[in-house]
C-alpha atoms as a PDB file:
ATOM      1  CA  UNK A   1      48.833 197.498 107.006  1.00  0.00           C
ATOM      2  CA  UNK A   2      49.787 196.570 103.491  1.00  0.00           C
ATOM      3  CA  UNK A   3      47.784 193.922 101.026  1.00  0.00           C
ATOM      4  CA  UNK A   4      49.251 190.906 101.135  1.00  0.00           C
ATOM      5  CA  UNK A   5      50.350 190.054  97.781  1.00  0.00           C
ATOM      6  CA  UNK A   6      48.573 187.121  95.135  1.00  0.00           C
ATOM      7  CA  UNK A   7      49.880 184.168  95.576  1.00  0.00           C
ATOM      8  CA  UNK A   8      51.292 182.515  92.120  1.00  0.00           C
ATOM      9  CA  UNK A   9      49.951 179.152  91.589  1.00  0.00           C
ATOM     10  CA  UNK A  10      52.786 176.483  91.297  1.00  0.00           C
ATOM     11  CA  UNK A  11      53.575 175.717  87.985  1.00  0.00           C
ATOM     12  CA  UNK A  12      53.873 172.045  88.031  1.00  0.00           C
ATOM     13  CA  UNK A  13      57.153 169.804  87.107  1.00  0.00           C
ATOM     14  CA  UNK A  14      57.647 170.002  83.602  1.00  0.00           C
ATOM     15  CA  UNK A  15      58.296 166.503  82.004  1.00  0.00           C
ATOM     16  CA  UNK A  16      61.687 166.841  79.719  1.00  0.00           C
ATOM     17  CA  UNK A  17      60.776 167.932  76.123  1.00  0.00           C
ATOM     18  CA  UNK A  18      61.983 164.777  73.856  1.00  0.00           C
ATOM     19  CA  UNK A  19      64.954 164.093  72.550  1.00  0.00           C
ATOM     20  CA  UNK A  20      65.938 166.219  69.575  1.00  0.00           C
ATOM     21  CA  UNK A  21      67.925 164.237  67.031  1.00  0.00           C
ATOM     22  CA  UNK A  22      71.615 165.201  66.561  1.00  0.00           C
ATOM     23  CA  UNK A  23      72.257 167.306  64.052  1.00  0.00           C
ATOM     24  CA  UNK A  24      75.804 167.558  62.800  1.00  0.00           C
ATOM     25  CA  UNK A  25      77.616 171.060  62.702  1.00  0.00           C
ATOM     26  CA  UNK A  26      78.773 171.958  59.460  1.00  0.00           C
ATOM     27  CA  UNK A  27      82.461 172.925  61.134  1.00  0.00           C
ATOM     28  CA  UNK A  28      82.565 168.847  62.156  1.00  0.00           C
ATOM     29  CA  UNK A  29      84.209 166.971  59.659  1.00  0.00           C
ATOM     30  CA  UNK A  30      82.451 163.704  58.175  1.00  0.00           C
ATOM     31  CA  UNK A  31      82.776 160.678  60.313  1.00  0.00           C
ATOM     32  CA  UNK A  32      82.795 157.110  58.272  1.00  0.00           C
ATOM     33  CA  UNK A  33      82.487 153.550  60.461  1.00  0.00           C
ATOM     34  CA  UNK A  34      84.165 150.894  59.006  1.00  0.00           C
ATOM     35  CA  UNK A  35      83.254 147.354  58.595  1.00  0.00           C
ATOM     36  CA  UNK A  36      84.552 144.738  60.527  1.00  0.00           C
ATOM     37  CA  UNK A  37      86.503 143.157  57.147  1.00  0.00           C
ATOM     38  CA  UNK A  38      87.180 146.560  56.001  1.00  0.00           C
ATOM     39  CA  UNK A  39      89.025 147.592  59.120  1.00  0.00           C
ATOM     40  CA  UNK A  40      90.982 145.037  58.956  1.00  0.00           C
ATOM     41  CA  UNK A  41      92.266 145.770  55.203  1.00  0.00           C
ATOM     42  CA  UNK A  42      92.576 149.173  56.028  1.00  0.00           C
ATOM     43  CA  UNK A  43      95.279 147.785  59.347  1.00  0.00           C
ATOM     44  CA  UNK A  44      96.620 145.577  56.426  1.00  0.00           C
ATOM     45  CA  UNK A  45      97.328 148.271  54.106  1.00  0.00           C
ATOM     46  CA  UNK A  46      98.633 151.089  56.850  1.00  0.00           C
ATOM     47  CA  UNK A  47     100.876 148.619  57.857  1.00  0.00           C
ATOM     48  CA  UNK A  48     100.127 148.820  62.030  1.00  0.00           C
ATOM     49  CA  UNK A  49      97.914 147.403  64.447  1.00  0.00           C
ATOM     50  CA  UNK A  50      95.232 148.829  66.819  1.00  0.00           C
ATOM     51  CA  UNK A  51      97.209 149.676  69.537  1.00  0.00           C
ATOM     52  CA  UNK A  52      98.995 151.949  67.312  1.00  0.00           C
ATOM     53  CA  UNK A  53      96.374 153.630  65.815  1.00  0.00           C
ATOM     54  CA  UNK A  54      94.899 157.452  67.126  1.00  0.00           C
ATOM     55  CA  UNK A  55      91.728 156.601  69.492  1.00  0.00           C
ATOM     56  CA  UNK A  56      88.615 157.992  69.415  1.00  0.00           C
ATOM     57  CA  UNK A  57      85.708 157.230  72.040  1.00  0.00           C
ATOM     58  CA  UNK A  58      82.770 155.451  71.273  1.00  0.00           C
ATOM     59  CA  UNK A  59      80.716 158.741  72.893  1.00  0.00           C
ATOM     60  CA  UNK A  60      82.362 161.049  70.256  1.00  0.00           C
ATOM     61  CA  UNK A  61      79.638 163.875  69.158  1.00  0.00           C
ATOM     62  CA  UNK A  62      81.400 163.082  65.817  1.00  0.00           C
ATOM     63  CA  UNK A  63      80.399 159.750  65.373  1.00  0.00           C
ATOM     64  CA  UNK A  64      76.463 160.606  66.169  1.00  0.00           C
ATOM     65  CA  UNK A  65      76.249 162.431  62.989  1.00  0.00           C
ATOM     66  CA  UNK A  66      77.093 158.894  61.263  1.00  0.00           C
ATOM     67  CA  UNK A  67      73.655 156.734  60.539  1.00  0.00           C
ATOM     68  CA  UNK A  68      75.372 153.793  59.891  1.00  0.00           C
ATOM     69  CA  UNK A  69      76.781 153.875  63.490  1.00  0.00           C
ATOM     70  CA  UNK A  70      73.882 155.018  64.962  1.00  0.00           C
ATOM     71  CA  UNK A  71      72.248 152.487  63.371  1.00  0.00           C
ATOM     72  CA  UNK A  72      74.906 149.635  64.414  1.00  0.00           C
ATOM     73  CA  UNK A  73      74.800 151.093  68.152  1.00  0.00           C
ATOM     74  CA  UNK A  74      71.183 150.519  68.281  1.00  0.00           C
ATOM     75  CA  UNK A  75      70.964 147.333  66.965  1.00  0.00           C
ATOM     76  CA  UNK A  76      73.916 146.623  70.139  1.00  0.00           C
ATOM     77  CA  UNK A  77      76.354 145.591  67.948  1.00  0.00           C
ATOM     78  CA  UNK A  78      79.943 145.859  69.403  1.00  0.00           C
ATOM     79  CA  UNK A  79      81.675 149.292  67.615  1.00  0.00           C
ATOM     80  CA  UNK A  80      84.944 148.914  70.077  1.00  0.00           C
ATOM     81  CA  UNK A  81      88.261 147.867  68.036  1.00  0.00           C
ATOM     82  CA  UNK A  82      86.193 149.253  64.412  1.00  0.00           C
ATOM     83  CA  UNK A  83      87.984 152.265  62.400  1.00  0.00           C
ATOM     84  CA  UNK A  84      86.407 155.398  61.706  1.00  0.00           C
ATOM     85  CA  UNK A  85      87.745 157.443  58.453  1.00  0.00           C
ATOM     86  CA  UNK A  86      87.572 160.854  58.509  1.00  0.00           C
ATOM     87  CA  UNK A  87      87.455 163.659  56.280  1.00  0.00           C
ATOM     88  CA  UNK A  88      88.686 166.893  56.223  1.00  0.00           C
ATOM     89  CA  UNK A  89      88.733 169.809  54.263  1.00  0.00           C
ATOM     90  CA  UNK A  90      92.377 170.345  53.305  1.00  0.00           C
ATOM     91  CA  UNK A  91      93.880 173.579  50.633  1.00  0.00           C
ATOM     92  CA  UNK A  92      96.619 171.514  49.526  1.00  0.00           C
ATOM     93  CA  UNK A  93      94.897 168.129  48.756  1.00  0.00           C
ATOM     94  CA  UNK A  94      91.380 168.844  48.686  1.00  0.00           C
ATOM     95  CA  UNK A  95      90.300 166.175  51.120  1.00  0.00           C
ATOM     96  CA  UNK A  96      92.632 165.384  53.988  1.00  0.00           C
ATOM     97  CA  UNK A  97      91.552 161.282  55.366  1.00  0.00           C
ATOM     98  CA  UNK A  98      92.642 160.375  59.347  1.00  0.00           C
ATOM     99  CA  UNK A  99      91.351 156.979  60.638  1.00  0.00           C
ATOM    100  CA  UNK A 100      90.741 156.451  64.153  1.00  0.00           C
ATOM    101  CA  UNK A 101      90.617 153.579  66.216  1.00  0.00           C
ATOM    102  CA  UNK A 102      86.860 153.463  68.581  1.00  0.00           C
ATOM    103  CA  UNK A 103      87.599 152.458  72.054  1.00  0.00           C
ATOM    104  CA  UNK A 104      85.403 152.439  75.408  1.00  0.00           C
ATOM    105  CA  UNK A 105      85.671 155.203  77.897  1.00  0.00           C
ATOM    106  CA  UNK A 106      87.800 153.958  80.414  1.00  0.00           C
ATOM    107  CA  UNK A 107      86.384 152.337  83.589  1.00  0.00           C
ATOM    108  CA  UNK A 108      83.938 150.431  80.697  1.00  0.00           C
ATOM    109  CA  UNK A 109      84.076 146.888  79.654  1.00  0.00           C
END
């Protein structure tokens, strides 16, 4: 008859480590939250309206490596209908800027 073998003692559940906090890659290009006022200027002077705009969701990776909006989302303030700038590296024009329009995943109020 062969030994029976040790017995391992049960590791017990592990709790989740914390939450590490997001670190932006340096591939990622800088995301900017408007204002409230200064998205509006910034419709005014591109000539167009939000419906028009590019979207971008409020759950964008790109938008965590912003303070100011993680800041903003904490505090509960609404971000939906706010622009985001964003810059780009360009080798024409140095910095290329997009805006984007923040808008709730669908299914969300």
């Amino acid at each position: 008859m062969s030994p029976t073998p040790a017995r391992r003692p049960r590791k017990k559940k592990e709790e989740k480590p914390p939450a590490r906090p997001f670190v932006a890659h340096h591939l990622a290009p800088r995301h900017e939250v408007l204002g409230e006022e200064e998205s509006r200027k910034m419709l005014e002077v591109l000539d167009t309206s939000p419906e028009r705009m590019p979207k971008i969701l409020v759950s964008d990776p790109g938008l965590q490596a912003d303070p100011k909006f993680v800041a903003q989302r904490d505090a509960g303030e609404n971000l939906v209908g706010r622009l985001v700038r964003i810059h780009r590296p360009s080798q024409t024009a140095g910095t290329a800027v997009a805006y984007r329009v923040i808008v709730a995943p669908t299914g969300s109020s």
